[in-house]
Protein backbone atom coordinates (compact mmCIF):
# COMPACT_ATOMS: atom_id res chain seq x y z
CA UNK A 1 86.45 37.62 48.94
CA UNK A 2 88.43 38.19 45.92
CA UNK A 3 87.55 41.87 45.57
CA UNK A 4 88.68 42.18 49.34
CA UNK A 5 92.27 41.02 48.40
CA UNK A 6 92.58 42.94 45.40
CA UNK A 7 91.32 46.11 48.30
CA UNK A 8 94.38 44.95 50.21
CA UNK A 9 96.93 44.90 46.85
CA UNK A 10 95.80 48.41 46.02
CA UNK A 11 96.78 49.39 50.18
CA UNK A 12 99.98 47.89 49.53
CA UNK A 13 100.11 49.66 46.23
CA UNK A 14 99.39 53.28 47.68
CA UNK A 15 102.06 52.66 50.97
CA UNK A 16 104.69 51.49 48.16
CA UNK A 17 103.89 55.12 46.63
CA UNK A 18 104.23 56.97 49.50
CA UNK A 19 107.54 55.27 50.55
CA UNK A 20 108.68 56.19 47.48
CA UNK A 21 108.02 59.90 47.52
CA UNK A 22 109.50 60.14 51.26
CA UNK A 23 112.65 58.30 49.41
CA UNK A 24 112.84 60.97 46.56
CA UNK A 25 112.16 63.87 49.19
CA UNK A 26 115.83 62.65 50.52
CA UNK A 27 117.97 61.24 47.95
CA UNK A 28 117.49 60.94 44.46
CA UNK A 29 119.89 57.93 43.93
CA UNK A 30 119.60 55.93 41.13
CA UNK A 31 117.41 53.05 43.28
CA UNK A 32 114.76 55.67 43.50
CA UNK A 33 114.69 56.04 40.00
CA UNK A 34 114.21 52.44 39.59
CA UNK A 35 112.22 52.01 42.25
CA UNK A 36 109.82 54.87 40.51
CA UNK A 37 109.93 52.64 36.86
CA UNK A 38 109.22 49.42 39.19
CA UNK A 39 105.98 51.55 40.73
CA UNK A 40 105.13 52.49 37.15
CA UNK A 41 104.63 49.50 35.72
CA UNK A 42 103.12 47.47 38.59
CA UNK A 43 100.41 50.30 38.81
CA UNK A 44 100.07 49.84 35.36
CA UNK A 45 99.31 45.97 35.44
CA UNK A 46 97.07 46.59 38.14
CA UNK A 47 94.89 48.73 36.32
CA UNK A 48 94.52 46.14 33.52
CA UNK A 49 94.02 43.46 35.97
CA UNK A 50 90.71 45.50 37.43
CA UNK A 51 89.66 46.10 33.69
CA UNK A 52 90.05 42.19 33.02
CA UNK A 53 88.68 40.62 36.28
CA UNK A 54 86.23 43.13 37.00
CA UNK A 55 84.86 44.42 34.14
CA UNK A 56 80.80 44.14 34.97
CA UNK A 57 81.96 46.41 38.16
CA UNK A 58 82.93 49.34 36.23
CA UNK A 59 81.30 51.76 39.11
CA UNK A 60 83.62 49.96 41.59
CA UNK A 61 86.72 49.95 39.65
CA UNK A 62 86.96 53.55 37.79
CA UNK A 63 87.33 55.24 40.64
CA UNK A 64 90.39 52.71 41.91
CA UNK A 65 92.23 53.07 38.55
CA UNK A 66 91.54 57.19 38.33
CA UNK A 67 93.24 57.03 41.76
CA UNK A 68 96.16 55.41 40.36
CA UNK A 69 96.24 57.72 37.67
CA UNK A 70 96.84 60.10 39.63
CA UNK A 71 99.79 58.64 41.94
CA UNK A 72 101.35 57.49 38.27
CA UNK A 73 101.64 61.38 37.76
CA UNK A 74 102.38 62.38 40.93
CA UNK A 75 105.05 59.87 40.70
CA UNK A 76 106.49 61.62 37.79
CA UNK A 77 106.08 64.94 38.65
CA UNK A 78 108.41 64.23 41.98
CA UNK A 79 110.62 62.02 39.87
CA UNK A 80 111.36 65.16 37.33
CA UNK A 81 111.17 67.42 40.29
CA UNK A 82 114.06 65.72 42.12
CA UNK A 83 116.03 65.19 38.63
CA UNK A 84 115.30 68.91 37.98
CA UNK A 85 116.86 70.24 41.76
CA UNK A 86 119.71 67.73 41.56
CA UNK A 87 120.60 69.43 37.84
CA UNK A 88 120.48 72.67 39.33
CA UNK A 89 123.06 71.17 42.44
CA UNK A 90 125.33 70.68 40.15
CA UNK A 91 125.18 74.03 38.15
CA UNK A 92 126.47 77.16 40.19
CA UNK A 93 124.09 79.67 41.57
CA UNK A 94 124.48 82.31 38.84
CA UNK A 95 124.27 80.13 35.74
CA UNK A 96 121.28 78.32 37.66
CA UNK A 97 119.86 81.67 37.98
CA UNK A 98 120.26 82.76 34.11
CA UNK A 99 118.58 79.15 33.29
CA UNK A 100 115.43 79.75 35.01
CA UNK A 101 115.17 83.15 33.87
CA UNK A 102 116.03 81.98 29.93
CA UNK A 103 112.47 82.50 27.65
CA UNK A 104 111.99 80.35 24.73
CA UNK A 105 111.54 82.57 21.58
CA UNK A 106 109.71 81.02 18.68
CA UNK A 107 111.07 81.15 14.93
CA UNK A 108 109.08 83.49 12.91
């Protein structure tokens, strides 16, 4: 029975993730933000929780916490995606244009 309500925690989890993308996908206010760093670490303690409580059911469990491995980075990568489009917003088209074509060129 326990498992089964830790099942429904992790649902809530992943619909609190996808909220939060549609969120980003419009505004990228600074309660998305938050809201991301909120996601973050309850994700996180939910991972430990499963390595705690159910430790003998590694086969179970893995899977669970690679899955929220992956919506921590997917988190971040539309987190610095939306920080990186709003940047661009607020520079004008042409210098926008000269910072994506800039090249990094290593000291010799």
């Amino acid at each position: 029975m326990k498992l089964s309500s830790e099942s429904a925690n992790f649902l809530e989890v992943v619909s609190s993730c996808m909220e939060l993308v549609k969120r980003l996908k419009l505004s990228a206010g600074p309660t998305v933000f938050v809201g991301a760093s909120n996601w973050h670490v309850t994700s996180s303690l939910i991972i430990d929780r499963l390595s705690e409580v159910y430790a003998e059911y590694k086969d179970l469990i893995q899977p669970v916490q690679v899955a929220i491995y992956e919506m921590k980075l997917g988190i971040f990568l539309a987190v610095s995606t939306t920080v990186e489009r709003e940047y661009l917003k607020k520079v004008d088209g042409e210098n926008s244009q000269r910072i994506l074509r800039c090249r990094f060129v290593r000291a010799i």
